[in-house]
N, C-alpha and C. Protein backbone atom coordinates (compact mmCIF):
# COMPACT_ATOMS: atom_id res chain seq x y z
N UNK A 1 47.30 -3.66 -29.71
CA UNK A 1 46.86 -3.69 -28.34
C UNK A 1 45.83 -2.59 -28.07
N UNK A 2 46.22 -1.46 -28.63
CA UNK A 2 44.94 -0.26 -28.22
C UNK A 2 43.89 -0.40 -29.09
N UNK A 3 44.23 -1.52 -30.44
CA UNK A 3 42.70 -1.43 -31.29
C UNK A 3 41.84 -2.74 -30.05
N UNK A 4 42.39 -3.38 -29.60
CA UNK A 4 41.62 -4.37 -29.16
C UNK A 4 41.17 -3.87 -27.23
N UNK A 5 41.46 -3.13 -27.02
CA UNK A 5 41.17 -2.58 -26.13
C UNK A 5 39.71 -1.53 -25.93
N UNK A 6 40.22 -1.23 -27.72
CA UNK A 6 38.94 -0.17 -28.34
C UNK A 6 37.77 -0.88 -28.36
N UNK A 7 37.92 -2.16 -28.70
CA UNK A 7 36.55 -2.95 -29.49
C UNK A 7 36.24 -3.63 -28.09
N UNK A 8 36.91 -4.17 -26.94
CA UNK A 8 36.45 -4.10 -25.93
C UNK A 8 35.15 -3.61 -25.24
N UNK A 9 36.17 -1.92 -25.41
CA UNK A 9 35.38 -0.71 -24.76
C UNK A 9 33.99 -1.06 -25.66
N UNK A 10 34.10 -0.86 -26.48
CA UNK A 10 32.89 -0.70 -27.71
C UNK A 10 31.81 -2.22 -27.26
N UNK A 11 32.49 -2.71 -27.58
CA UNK A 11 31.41 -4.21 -27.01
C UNK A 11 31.02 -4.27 -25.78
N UNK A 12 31.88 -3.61 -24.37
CA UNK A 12 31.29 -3.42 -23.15
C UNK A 12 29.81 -2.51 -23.43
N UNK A 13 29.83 -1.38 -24.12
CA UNK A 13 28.89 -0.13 -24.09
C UNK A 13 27.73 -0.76 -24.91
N UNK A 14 28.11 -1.70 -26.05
CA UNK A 14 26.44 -2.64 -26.74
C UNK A 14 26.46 -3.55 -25.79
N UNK A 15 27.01 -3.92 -25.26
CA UNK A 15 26.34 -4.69 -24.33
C UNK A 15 25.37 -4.28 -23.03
N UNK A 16 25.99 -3.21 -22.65
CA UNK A 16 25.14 -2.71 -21.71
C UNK A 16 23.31 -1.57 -22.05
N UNK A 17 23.88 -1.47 -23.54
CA UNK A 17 23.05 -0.49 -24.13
C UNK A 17 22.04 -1.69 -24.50
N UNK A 18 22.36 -2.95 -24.91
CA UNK A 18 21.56 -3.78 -25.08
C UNK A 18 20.57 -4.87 -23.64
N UNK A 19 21.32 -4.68 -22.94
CA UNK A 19 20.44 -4.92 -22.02
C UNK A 19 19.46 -4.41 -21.53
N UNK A 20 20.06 -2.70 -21.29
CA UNK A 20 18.96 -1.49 -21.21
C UNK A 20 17.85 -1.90 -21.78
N UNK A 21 18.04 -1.70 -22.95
CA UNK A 21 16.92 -1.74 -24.17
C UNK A 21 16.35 -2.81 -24.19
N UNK A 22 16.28 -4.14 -23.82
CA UNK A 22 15.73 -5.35 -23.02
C UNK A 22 14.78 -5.28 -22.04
N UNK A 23 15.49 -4.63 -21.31
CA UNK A 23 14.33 -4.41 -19.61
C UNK A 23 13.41 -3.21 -20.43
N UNK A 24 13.72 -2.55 -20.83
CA UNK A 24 13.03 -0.78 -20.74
C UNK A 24 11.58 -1.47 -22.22
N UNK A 25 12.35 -2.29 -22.79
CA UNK A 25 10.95 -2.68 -23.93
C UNK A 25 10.66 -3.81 -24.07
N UNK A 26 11.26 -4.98 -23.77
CA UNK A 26 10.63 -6.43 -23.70
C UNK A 26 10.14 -6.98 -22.93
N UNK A 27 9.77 -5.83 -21.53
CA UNK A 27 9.69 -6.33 -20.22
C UNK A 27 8.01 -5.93 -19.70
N UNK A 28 7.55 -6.53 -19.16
CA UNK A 28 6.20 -6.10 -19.05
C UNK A 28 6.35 -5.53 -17.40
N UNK A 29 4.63 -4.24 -17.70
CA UNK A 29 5.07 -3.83 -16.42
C UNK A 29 5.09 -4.38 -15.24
N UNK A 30 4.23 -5.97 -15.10
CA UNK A 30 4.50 -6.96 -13.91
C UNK A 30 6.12 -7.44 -13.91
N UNK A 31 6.51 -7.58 -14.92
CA UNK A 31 7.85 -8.58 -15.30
C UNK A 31 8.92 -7.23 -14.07
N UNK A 32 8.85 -6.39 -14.83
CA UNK A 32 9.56 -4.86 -13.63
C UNK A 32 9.15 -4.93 -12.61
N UNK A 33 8.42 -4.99 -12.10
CA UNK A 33 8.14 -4.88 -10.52
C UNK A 33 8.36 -6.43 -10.28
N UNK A 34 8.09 -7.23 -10.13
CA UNK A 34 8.76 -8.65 -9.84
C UNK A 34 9.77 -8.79 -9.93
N UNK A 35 11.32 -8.03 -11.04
CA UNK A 35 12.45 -8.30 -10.88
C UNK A 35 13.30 -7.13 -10.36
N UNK A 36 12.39 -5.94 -10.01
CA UNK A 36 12.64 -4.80 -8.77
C UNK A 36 12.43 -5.54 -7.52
N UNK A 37 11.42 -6.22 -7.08
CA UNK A 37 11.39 -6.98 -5.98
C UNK A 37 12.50 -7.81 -5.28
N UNK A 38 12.42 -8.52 -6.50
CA UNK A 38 13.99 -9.39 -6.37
C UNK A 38 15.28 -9.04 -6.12
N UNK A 39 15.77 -7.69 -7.12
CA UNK A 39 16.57 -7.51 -6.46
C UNK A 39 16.40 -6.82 -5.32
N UNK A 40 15.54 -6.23 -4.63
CA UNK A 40 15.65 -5.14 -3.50
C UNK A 40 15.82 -6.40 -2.10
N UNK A 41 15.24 -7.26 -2.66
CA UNK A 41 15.46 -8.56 -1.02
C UNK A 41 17.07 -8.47 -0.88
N UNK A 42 17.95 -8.36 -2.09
CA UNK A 42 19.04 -8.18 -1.48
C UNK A 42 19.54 -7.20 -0.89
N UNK A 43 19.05 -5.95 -1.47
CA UNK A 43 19.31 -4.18 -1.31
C UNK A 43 18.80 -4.15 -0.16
N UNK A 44 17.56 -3.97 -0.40
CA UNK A 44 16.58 -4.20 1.23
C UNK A 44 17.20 -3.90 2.53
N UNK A 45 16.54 -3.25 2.96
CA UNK A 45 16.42 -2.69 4.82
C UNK A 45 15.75 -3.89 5.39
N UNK A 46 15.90 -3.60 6.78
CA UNK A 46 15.24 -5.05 7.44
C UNK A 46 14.72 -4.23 8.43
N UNK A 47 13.49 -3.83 8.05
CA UNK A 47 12.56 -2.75 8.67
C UNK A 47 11.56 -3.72 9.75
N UNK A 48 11.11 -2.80 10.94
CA UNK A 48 9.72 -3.46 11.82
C UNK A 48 8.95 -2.22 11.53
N UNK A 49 7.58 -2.57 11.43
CA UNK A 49 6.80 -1.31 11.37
C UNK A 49 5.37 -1.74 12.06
N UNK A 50 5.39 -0.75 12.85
CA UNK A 50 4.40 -1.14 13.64
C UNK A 50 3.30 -0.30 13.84
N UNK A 51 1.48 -0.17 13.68
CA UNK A 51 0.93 1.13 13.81
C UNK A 51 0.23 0.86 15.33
N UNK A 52 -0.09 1.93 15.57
CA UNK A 52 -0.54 2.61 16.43
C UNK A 52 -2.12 3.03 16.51
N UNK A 53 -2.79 2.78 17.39
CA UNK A 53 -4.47 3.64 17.61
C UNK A 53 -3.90 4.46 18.58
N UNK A 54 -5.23 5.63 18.34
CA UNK A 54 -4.95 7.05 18.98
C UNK A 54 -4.83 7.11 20.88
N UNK A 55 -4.87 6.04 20.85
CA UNK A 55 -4.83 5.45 22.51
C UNK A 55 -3.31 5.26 22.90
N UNK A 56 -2.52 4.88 21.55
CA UNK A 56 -0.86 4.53 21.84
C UNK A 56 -0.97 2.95 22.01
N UNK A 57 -1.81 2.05 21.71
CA UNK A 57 -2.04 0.63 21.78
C UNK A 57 -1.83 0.09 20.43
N UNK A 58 -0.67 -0.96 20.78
CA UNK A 58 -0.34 -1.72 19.31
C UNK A 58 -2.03 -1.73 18.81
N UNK A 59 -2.17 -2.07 17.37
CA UNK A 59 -2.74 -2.56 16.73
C UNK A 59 -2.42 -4.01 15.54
N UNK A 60 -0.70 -3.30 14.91
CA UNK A 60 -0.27 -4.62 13.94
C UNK A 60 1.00 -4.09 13.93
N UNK A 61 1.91 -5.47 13.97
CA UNK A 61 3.32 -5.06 13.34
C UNK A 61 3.51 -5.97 12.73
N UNK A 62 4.51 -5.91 11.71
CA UNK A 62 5.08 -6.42 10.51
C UNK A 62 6.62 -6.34 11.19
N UNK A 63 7.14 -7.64 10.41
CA UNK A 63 8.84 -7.70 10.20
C UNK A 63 9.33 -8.39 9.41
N UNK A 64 10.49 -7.66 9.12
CA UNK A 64 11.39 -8.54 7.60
C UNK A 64 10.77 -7.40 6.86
N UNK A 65 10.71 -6.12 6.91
CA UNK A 65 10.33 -5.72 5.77
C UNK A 65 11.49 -5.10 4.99
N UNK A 66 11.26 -5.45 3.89
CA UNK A 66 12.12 -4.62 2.96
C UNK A 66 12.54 -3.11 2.75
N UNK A 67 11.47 -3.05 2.14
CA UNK A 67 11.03 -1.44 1.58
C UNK A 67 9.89 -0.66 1.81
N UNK A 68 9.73 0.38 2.37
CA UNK A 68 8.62 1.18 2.65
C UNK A 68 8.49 2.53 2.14
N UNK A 69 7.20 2.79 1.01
CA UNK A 69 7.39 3.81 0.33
C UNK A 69 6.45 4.55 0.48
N UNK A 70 6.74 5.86 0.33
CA UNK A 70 5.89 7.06 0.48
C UNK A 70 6.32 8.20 -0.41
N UNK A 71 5.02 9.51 -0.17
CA UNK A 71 6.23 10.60 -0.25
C UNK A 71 5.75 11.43 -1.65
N UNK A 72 5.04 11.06 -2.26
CA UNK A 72 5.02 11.61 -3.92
C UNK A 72 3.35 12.86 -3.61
N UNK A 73 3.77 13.93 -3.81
CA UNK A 73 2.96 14.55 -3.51
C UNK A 73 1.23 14.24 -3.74
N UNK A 74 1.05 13.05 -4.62
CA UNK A 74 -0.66 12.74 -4.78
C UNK A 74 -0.98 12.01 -3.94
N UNK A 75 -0.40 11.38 -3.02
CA UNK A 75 -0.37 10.28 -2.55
C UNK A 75 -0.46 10.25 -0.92
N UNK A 76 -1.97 9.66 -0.78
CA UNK A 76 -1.92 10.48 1.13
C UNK A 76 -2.27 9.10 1.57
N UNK A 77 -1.08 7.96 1.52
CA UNK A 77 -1.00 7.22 1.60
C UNK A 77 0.94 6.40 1.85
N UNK A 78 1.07 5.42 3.32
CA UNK A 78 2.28 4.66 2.97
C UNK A 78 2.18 3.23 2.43
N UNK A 79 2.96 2.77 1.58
CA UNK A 79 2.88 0.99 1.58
C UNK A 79 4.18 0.53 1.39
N UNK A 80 4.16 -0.96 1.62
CA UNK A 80 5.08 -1.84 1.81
C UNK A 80 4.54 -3.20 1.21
N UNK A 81 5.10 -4.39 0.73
CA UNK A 81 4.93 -5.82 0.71
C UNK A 81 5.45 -6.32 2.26
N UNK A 82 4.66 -7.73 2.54
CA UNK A 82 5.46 -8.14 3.52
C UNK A 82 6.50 -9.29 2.97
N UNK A 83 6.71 -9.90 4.09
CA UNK A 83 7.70 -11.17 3.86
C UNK A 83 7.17 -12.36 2.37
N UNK A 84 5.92 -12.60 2.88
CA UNK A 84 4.94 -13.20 2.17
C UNK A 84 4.28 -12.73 0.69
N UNK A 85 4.89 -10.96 0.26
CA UNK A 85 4.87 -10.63 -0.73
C UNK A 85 3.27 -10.06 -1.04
N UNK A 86 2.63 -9.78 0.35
CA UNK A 86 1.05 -9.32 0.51
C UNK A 86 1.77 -8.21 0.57
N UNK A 87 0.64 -6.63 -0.03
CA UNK A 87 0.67 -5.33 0.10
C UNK A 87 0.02 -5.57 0.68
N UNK A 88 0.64 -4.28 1.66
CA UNK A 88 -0.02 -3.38 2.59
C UNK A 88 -0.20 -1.93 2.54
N UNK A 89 -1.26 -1.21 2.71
CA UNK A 89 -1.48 0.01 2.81
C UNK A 89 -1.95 1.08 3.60
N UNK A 90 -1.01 1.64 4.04
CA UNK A 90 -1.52 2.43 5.48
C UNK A 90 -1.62 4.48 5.54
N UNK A 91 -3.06 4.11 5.52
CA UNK A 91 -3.41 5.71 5.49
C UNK A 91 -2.36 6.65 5.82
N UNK A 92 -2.67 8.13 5.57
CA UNK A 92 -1.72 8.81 6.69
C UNK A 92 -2.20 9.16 7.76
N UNK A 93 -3.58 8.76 7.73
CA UNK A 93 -4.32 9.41 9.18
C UNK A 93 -3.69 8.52 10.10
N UNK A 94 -3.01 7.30 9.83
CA UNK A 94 -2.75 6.30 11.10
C UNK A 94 -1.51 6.67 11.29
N UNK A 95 -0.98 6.46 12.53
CA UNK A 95 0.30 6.56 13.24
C UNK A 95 0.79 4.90 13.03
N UNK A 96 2.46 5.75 12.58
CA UNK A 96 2.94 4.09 12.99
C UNK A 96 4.68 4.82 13.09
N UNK A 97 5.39 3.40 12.77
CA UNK A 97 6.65 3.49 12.96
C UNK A 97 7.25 2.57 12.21
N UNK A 98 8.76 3.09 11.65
CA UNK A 98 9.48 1.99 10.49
C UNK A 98 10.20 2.17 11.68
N UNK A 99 11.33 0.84 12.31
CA UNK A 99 12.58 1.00 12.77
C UNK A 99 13.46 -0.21 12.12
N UNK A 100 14.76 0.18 12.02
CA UNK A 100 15.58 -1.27 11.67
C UNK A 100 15.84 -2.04 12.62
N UNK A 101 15.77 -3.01 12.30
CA UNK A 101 15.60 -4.24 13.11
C UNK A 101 17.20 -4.53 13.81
């Protein structure tokens, strides 16, 4: 009973070590971001984001959004996909707003 419990364990850990090693080298870098996409529609926030001119007058909003990323120090820039799977890219000079829906 504890040897077969062992080989279990052992076949759970190649299995998972083998999948790793699947995504991380058989996978192209479109193939990764298309099946990051995928799963995040489930993960996913259900964001509105809306920007702003320096007047405080809509200009564009978006909804259904997923994910909105920023933040990496080279980068003086936010983006998002929409519903429709178009990027978008929004300076930092522009004002806007993520809220959950």
């Amino acid at each position: 009973m504890k040897k077969l419990k062992i080989l279990v364990l052992v076949l759970i850990i190649f299995l998972i070590l083998g999948i790793y090693l699947y995504f991380k080298y058989y996978f192209t870098y479109e193939q990764k971001n298309i099946t990051q996409r995928k799963i995040e529609e489930y993960t996913g926030q259900n964001l509105s984001i809306t920007i702003f001119g320096y007047d405080g007058r809509i200009i564009k909003k978006w909804t259904g959004i997923k994910k909105i990323t920023s933040g990496r120090d080279t980068r003086n820039y936010t983006y998002f996909y929409t519903k429709d799977g178009r990027y978008v890219q929004i300076p930092d000079s522009v004002w806007y707003i993520a809220e959950e829906e």
